[in-house]
C-alpha atoms as a PDB file:
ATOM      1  CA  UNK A   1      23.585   1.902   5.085  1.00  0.00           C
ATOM      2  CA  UNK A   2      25.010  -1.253   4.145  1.00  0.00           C
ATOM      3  CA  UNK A   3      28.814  -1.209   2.693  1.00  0.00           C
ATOM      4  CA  UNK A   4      28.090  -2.823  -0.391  1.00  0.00           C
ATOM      5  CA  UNK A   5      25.701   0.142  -1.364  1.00  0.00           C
ATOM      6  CA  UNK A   6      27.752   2.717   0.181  1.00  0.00           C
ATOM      7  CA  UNK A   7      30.439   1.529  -1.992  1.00  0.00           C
ATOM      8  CA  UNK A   8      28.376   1.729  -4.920  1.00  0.00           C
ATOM      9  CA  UNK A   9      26.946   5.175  -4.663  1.00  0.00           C
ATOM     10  CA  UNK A  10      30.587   6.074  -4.082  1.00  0.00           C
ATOM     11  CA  UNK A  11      31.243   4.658  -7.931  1.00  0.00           C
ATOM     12  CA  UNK A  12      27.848   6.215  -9.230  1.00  0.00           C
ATOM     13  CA  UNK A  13      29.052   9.590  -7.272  1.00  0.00           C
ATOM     14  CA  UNK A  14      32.585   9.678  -9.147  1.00  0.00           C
ATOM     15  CA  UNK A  15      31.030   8.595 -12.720  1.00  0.00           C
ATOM     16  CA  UNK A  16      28.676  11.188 -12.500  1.00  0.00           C
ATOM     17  CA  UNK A  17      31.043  14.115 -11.235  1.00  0.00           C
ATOM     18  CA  UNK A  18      33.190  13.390 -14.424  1.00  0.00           C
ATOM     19  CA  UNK A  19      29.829  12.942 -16.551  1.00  0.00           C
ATOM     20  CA  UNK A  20      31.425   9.782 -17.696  1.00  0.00           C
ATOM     21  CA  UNK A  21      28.783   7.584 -19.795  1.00  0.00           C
ATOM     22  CA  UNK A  22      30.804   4.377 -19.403  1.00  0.00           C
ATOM     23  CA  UNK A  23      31.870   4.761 -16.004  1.00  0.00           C
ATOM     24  CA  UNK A  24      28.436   5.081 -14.922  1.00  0.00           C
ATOM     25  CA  UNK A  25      27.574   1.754 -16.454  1.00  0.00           C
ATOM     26  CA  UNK A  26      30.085   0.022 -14.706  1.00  0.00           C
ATOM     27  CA  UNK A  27      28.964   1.685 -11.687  1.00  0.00           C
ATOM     28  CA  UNK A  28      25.092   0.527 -12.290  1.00  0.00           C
ATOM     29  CA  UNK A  29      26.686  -2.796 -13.602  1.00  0.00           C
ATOM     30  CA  UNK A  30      27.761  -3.615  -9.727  1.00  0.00           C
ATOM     31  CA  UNK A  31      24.052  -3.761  -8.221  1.00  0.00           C
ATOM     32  CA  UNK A  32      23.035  -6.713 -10.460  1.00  0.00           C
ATOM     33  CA  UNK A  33      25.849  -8.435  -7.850  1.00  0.00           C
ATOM     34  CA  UNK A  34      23.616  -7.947  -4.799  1.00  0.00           C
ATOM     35  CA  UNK A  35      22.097 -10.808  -3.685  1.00  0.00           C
ATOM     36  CA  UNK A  36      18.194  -8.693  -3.585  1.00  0.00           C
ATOM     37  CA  UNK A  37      18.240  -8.618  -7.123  1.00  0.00           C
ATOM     38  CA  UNK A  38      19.905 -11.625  -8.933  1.00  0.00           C
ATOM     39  CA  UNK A  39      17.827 -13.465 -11.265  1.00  0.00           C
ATOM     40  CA  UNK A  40      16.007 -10.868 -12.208  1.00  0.00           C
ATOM     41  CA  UNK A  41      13.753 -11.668  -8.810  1.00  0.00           C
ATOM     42  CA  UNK A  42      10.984  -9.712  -7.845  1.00  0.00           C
ATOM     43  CA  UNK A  43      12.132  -6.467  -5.353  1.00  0.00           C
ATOM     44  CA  UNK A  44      11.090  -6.356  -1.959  1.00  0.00           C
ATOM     45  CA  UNK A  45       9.938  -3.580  -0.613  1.00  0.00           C
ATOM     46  CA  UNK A  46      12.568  -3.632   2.273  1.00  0.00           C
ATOM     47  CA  UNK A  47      15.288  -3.606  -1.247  1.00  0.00           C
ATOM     48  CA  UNK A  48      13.540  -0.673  -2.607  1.00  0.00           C
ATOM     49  CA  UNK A  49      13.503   1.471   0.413  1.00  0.00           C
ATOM     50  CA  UNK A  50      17.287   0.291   1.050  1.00  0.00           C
ATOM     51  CA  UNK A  51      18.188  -0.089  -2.944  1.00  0.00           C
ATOM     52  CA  UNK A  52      16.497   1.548  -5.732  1.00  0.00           C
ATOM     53  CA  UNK A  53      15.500   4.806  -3.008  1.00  0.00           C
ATOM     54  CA  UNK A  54      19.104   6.085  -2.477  1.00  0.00           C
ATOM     55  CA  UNK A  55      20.693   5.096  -5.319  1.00  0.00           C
ATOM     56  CA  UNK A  56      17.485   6.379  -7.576  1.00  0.00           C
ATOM     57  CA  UNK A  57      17.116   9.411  -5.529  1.00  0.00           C
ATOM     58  CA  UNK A  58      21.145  10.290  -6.063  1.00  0.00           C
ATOM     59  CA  UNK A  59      20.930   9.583  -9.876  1.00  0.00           C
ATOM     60  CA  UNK A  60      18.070  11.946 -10.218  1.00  0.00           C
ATOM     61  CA  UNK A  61      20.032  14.817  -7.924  1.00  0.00           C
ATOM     62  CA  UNK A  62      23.043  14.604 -10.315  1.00  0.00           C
ATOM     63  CA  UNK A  63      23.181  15.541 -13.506  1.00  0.00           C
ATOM     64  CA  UNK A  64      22.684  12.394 -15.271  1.00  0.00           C
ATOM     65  CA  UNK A  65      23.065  11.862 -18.952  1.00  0.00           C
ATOM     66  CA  UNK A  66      19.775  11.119 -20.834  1.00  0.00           C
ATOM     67  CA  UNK A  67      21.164   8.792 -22.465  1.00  0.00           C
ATOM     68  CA  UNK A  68      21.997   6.614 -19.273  1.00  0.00           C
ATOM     69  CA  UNK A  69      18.336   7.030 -17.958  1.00  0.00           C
ATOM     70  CA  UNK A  70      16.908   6.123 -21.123  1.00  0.00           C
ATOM     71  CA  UNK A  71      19.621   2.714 -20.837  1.00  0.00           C
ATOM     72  CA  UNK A  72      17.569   2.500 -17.495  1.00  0.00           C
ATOM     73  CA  UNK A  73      13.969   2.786 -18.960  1.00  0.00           C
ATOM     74  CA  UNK A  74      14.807   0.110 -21.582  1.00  0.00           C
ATOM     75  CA  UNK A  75      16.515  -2.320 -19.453  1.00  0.00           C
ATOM     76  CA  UNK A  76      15.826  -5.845 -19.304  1.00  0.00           C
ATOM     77  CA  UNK A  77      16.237  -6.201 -15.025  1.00  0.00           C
ATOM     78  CA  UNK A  78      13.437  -4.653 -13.165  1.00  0.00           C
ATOM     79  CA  UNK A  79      15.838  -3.221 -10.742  1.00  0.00           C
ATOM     80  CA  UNK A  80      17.041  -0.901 -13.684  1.00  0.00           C
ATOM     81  CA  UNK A  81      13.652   0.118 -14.626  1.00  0.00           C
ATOM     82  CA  UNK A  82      12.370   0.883 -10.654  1.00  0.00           C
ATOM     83  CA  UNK A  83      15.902   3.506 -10.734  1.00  0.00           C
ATOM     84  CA  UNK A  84      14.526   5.149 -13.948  1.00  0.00           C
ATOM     85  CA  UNK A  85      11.041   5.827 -11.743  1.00  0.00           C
ATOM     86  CA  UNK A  86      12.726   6.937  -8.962  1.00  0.00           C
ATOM     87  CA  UNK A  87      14.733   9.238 -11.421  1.00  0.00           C
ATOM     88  CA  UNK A  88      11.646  10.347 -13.117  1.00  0.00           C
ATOM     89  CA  UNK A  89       9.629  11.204  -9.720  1.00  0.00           C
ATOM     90  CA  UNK A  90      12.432  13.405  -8.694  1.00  0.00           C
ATOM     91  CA  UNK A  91      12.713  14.916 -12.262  1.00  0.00           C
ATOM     92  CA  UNK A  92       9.532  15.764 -12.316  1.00  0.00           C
ATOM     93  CA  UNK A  93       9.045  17.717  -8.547  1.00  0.00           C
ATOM     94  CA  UNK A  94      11.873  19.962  -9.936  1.00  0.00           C
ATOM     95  CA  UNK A  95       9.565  21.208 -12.582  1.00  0.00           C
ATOM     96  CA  UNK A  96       6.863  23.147 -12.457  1.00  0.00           C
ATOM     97  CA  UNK A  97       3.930  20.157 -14.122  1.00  0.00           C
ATOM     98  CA  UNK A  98       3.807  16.493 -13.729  1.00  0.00           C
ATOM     99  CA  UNK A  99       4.646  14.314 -17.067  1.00  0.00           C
ATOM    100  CA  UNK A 100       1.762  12.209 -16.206  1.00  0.00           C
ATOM    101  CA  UNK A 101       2.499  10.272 -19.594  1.00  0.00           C
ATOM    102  CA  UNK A 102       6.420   9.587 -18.421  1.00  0.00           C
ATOM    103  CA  UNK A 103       5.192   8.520 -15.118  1.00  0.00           C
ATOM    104  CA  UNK A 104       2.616   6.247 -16.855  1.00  0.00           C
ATOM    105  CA  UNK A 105       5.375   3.607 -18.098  1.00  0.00           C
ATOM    106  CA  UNK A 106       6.843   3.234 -14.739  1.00  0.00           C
ATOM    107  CA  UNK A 107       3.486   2.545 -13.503  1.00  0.00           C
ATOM    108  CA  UNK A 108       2.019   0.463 -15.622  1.00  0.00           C
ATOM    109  CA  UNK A 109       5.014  -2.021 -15.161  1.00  0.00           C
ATOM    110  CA  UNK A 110       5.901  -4.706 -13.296  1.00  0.00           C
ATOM    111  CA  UNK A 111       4.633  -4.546  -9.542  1.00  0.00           C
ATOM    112  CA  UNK A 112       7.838  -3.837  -7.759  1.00  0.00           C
ATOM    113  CA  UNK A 113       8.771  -0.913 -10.164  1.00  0.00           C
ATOM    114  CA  UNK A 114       5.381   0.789  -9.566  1.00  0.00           C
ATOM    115  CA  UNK A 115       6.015  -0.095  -6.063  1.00  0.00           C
ATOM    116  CA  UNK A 116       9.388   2.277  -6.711  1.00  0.00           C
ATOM    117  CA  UNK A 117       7.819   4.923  -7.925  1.00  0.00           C
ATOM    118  CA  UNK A 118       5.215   5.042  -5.428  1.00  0.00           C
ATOM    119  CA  UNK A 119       7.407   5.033  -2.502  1.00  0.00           C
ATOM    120  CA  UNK A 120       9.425   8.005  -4.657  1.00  0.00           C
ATOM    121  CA  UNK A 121       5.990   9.615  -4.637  1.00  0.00           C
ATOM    122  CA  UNK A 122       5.184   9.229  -1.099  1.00  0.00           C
ATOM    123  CA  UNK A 123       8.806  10.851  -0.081  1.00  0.00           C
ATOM    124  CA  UNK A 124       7.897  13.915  -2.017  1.00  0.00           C
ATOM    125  CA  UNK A 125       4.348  14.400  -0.774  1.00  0.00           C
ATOM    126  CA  UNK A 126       5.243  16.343   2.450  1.00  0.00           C
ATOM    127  CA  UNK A 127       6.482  19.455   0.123  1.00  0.00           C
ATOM    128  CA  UNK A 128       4.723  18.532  -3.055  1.00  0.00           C
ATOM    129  CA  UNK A 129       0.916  17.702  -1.829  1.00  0.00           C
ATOM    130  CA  UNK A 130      -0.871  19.884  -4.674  1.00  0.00           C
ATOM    131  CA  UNK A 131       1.126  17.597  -7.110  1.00  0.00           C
ATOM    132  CA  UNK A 132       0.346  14.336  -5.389  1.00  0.00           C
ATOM    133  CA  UNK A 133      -3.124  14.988  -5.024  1.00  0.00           C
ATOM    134  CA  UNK A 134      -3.625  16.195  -8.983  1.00  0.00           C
ATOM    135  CA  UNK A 135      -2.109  12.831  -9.719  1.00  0.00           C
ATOM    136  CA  UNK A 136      -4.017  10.740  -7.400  1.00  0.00           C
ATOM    137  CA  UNK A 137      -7.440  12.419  -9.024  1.00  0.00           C
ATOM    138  CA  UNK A 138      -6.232  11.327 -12.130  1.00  0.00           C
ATOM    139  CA  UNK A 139      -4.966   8.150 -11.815  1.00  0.00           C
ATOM    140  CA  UNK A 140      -8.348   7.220  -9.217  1.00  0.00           C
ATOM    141  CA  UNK A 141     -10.739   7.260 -11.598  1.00  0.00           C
ATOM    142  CA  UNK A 142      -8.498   4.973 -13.923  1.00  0.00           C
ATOM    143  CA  UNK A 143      -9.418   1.257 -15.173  1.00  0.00           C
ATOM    144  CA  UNK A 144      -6.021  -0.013 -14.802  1.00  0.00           C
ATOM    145  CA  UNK A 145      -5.659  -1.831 -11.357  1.00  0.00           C
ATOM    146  CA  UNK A 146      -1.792  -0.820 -11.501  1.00  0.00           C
ATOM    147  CA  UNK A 147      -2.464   2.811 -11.410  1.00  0.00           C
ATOM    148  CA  UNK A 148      -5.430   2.555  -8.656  1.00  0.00           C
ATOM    149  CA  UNK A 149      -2.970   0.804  -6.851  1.00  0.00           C
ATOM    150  CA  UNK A 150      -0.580   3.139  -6.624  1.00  0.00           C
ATOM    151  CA  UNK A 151      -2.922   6.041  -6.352  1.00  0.00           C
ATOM    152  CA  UNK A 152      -4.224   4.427  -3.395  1.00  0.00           C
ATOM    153  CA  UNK A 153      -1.140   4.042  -1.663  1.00  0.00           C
ATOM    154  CA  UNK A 154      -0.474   7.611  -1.950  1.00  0.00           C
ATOM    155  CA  UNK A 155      -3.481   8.817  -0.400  1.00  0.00           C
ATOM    156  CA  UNK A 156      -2.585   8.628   3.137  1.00  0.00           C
ATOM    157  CA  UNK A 157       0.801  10.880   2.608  1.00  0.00           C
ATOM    158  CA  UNK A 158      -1.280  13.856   1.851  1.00  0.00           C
ATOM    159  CA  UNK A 159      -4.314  13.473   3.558  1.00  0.00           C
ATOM    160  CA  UNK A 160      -5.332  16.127   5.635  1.00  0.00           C
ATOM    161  CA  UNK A 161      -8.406  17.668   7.982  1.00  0.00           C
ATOM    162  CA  UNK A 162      -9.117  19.659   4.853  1.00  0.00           C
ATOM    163  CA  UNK A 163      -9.173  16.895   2.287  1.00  0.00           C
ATOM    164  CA  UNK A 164     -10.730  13.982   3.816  1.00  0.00           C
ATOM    165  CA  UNK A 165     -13.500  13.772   0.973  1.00  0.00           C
ATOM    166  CA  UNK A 166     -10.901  11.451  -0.448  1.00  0.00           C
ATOM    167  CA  UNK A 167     -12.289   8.502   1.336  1.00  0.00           C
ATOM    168  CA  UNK A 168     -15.489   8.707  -0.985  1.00  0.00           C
ATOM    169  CA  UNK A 169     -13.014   8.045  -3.878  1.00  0.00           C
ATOM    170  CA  UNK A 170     -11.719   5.327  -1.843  1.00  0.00           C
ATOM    171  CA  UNK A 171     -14.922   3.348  -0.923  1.00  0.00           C
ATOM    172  CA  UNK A 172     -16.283   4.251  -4.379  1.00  0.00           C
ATOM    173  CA  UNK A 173     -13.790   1.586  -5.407  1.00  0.00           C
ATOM    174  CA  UNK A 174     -14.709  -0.990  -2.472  1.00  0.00           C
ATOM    175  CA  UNK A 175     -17.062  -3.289  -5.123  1.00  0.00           C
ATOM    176  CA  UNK A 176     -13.858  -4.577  -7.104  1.00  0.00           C
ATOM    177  CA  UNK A 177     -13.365  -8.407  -7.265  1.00  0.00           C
ATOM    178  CA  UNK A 178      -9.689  -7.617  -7.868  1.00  0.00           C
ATOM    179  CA  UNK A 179      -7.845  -9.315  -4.881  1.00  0.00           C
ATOM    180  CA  UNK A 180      -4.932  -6.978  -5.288  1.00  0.00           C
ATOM    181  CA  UNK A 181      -6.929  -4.173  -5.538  1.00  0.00           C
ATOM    182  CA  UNK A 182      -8.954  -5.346  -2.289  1.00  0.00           C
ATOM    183  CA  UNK A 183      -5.717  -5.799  -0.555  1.00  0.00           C
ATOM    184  CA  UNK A 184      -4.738  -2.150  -1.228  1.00  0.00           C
ATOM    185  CA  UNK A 185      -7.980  -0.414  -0.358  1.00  0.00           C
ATOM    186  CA  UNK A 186      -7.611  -2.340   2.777  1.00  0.00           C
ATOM    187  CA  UNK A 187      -4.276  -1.301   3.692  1.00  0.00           C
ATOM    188  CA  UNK A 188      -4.984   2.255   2.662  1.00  0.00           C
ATOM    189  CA  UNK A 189      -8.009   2.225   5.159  1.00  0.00           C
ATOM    190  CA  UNK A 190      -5.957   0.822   7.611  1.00  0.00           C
ATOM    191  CA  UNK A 191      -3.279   3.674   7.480  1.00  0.00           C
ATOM    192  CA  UNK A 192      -5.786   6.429   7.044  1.00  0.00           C
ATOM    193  CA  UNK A 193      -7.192   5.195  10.186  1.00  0.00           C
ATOM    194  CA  UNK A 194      -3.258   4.790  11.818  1.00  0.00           C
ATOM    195  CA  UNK A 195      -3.076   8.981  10.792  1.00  0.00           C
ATOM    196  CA  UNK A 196      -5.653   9.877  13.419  1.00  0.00           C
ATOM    197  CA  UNK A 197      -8.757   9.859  10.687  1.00  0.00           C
ATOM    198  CA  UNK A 198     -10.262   6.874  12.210  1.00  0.00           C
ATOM    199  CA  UNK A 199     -13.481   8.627  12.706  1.00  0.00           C
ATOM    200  CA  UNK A 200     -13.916   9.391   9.292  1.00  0.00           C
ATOM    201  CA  UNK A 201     -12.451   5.605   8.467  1.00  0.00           C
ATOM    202  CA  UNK A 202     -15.643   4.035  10.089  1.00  0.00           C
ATOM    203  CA  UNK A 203     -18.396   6.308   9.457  1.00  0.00           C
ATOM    204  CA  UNK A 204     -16.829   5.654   6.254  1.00  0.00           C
ATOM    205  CA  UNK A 205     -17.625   1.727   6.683  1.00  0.00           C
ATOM    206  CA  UNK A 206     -20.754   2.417   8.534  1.00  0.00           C
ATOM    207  CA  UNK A 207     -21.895   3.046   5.443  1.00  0.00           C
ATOM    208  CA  UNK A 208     -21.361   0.116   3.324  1.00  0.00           C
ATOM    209  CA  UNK A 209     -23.780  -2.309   2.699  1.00  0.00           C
ATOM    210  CA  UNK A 210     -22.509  -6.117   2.599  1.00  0.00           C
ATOM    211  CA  UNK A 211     -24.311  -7.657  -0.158  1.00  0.00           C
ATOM    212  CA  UNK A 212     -22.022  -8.721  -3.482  1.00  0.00           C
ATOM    213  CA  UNK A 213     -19.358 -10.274  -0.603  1.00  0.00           C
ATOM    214  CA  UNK A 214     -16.611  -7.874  -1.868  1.00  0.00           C
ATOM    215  CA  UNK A 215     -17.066  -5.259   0.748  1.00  0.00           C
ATOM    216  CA  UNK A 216     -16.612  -7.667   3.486  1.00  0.00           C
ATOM    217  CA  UNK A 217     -12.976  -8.524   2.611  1.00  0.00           C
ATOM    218  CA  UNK A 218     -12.120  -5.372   2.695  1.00  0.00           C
ATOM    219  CA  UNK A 219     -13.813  -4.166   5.607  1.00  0.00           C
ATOM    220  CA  UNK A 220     -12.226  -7.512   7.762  1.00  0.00           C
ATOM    221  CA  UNK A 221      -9.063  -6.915   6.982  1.00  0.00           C
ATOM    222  CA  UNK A 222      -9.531  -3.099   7.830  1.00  0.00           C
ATOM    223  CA  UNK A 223     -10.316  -4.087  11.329  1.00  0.00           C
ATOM    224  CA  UNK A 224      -7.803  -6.778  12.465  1.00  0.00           C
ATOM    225  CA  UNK A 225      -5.581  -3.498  12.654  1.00  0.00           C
ATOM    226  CA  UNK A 226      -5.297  -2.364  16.119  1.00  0.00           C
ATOM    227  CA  UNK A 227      -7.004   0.942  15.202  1.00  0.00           C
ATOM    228  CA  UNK A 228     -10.729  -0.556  15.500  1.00  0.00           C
ATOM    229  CA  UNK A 229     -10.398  -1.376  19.167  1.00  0.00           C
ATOM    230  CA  UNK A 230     -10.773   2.339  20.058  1.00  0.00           C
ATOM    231  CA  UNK A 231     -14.549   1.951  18.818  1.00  0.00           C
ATOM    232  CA  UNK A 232     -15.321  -1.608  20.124  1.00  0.00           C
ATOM    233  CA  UNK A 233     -19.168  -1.230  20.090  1.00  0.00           C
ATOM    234  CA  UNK A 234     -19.069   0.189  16.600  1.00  0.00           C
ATOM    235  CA  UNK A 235     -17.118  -2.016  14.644  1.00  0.00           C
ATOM    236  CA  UNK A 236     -18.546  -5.261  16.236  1.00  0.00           C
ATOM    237  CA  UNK A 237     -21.715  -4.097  15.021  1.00  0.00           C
ATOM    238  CA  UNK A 238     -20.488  -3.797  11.737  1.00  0.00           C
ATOM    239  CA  UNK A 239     -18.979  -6.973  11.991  1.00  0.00           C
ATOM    240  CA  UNK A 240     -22.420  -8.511  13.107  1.00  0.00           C
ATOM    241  CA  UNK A 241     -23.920  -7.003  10.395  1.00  0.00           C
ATOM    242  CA  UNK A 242     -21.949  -8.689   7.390  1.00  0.00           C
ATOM    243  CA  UNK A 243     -21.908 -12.131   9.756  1.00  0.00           C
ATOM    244  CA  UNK A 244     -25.876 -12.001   8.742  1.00  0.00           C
ATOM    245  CA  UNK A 245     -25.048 -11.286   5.458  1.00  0.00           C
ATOM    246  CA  UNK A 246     -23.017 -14.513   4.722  1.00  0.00           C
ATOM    247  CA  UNK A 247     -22.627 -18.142   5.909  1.00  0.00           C
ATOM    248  CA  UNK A 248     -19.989 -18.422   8.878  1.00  0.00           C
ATOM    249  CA  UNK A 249     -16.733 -17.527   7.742  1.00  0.00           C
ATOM    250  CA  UNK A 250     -13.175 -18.278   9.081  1.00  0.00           C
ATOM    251  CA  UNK A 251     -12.514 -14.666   8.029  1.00  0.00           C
ATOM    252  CA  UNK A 252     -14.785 -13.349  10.191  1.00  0.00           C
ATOM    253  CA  UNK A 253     -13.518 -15.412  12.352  1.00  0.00           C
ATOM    254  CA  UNK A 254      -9.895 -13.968  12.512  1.00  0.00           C
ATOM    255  CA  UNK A 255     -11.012 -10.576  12.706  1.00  0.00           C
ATOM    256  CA  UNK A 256     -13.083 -11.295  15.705  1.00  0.00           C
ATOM    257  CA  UNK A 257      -9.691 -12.969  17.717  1.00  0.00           C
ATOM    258  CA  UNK A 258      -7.905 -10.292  16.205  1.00  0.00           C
ATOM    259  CA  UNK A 259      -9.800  -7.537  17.902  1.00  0.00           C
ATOM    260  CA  UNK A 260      -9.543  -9.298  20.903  1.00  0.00           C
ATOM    261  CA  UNK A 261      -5.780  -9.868  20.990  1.00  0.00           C
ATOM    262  CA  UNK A 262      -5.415  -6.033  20.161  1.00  0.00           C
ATOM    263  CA  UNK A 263      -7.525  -4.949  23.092  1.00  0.00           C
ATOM    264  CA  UNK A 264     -10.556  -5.233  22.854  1.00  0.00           C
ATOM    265  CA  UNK A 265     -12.392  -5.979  26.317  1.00  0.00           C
ATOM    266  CA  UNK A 266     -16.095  -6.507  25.797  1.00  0.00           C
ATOM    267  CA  UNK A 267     -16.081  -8.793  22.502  1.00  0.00           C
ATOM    268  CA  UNK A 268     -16.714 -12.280  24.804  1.00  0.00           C
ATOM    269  CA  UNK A 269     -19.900 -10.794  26.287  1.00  0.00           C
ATOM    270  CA  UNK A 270     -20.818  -9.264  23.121  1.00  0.00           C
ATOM    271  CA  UNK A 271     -20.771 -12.504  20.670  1.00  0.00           C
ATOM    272  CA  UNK A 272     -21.839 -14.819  23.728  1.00  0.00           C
ATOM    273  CA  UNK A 273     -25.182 -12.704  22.585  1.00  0.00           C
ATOM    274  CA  UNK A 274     -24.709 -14.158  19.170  1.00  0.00           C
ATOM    275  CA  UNK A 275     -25.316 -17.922  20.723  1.00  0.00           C
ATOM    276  CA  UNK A 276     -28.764 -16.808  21.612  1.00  0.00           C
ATOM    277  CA  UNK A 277     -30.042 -15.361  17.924  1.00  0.00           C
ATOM    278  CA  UNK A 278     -32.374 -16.565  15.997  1.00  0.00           C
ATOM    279  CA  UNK A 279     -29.926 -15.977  13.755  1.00  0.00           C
ATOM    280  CA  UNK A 280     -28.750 -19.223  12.273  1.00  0.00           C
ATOM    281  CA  UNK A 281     -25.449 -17.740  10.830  1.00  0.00           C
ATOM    282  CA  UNK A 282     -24.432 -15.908  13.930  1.00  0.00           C
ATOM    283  CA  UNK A 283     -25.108 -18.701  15.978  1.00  0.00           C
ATOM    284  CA  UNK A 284     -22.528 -20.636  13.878  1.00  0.00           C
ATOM    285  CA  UNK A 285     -20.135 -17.522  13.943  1.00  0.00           C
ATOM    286  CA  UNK A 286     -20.258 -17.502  18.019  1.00  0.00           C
ATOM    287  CA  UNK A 287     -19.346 -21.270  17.981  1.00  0.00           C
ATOM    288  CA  UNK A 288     -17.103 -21.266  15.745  1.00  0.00           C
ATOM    289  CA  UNK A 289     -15.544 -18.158  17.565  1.00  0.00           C
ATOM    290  CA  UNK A 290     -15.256 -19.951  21.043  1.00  0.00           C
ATOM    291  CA  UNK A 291     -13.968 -22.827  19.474  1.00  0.00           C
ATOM    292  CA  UNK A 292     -10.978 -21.156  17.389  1.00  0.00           C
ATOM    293  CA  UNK A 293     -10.181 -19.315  21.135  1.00  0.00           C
ATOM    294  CA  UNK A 294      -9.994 -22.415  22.959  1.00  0.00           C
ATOM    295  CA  UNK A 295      -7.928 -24.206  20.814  1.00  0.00           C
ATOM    296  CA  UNK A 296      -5.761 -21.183  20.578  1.00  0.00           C
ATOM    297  CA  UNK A 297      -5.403 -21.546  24.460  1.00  0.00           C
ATOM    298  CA  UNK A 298      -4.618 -25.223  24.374  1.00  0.00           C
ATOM    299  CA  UNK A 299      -1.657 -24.844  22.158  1.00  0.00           C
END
């Protein structure tokens, strides 16, 4: 841990032992000097797990005053805000029920603080998976992209040979136009897959059918990861199969060189079959294939 933070949790750790209102503030007061967080700036996730985690996880440990946290919930600088939901996560796995409505704010804020109280989430699944998973029903079936979101990212702390029905809720969502929302059912595929359900990950896929174009962003993106390789035939098949359902496509594209620079062995042979379709579209595809690997080798 970095000095500047240990130094700070030192100051939070002596405010709090004399239950010191004031004290604390000043304490607080001293992150708004590290360089992740001036301006007001958007949080990384690498300042969350480094930042807000320790420093939200210790407030919530201790007995802070509720007058502090609610200092925190109504603060101006996200950074504030993200401690209060890393606060409130912790709060709430001491008790026996989840305040869905006090974990709504955090939430439904801006990105990086639900980003904080997801990752405070995900640290508590391992003990807590009843909880996470009664949240994640709830918040699933939700209109709001934030709470998806985070519901998404959830899923693969607590899935489980017993619970991978999940995934239904997961490609029930797979139609959204929503790039962020894309973006996060793609990662959450991806890291299902990483957690030894790949199986279950593309039978999953084998399933969709490519026709509205949103599917195939999704489904892409889920196989540039490394995990596809391990079913070569399967996944180029799928890949063929939304290639007819579109005109060429760059993405389609990178996936294909992707797969290949991860592993897989047959993919040459397989699209050099694509050259020879009547298929106008994977003809195109194949070319345009070849062409992106050769220039890759010539630079």
């Amino acid at each position: 841990m970095r000095s500047d933070i240990k130094e700070i949790l030192t100051d939070i750790n002596a405010a709090l032992q004399i239950q010191h209102p004031e004290s604390i503030l000043v304490a607080l007061d001293k992150i708004l000097d590290l360089p992740e967080v001036t301006g007001n700036q958007v949080l990384e996730e690498v300042s969350i797990t480094n930042i807000v985690l320790p420093i939200g996880n210790r407030l919530g440990k201790k007995n802070l005053p509720d007058e502090i946290y609610n200092i925190l919930i109504e603060a101006e600088f996200a950074v504030f805000r993200a401690l209060a939901a890393v606060i409130a996560a912790e709060r709430n796995f001491l008790s026996d029920d989840i305040d869905l409505s006090e974990l709504l704010n955090f939430a439904q804020d801006r990105r990086d603080v639900g980003m904080a109280l997801s990752a405070a989430l995900t640290e508590k699944a391992e003990f807590n998976s009843d909880k996470i998973l009664e949240l994640i029903d709830r918040w699933i079936e939700s209109d709001s992209i934030s709470l998806l979101n985070i519901s998404l990212s959830l899923i693969p702390s607590v899935i489980n040979a017993e619970n991978t029905g999940i995934l239904e809720k997961v490609g029930a969502l797979s139609d959204t136009d929503d790039p962020d929302l894309k973006r996060a059912l793609a990662d959450v595929l991806i890291k299902i897959a990483q957690k030894g359900f790949d199986s279950q990950v593309l039978s999953l896929l084998e399933t969709w059918e490519f026709e509205t174009g949103e599917k195939e962003w999704i489904a892409l993106r889920a196989f540039s990861a490394s995990w596809s390789v391990k079913f070569e035939d399967r996944t180029l098949k799928i890949i063929e199969k939304i290639a007819m359902s579109k005109k060429e496509d760059r993405q389609i594209v990178k996936t294909l060189s992707a797969l290949k620079r991860n592993g897989a062995e047959n993919i040459d042979m397989y699209i050099e079959n694509w050259k020879n379709s009547n298929d106008l579209t994977l003809q195109k595809t194949a070319e345009a294939y070849f062409a992106h690997e050769t220039r890759g080798k010539d630079e």
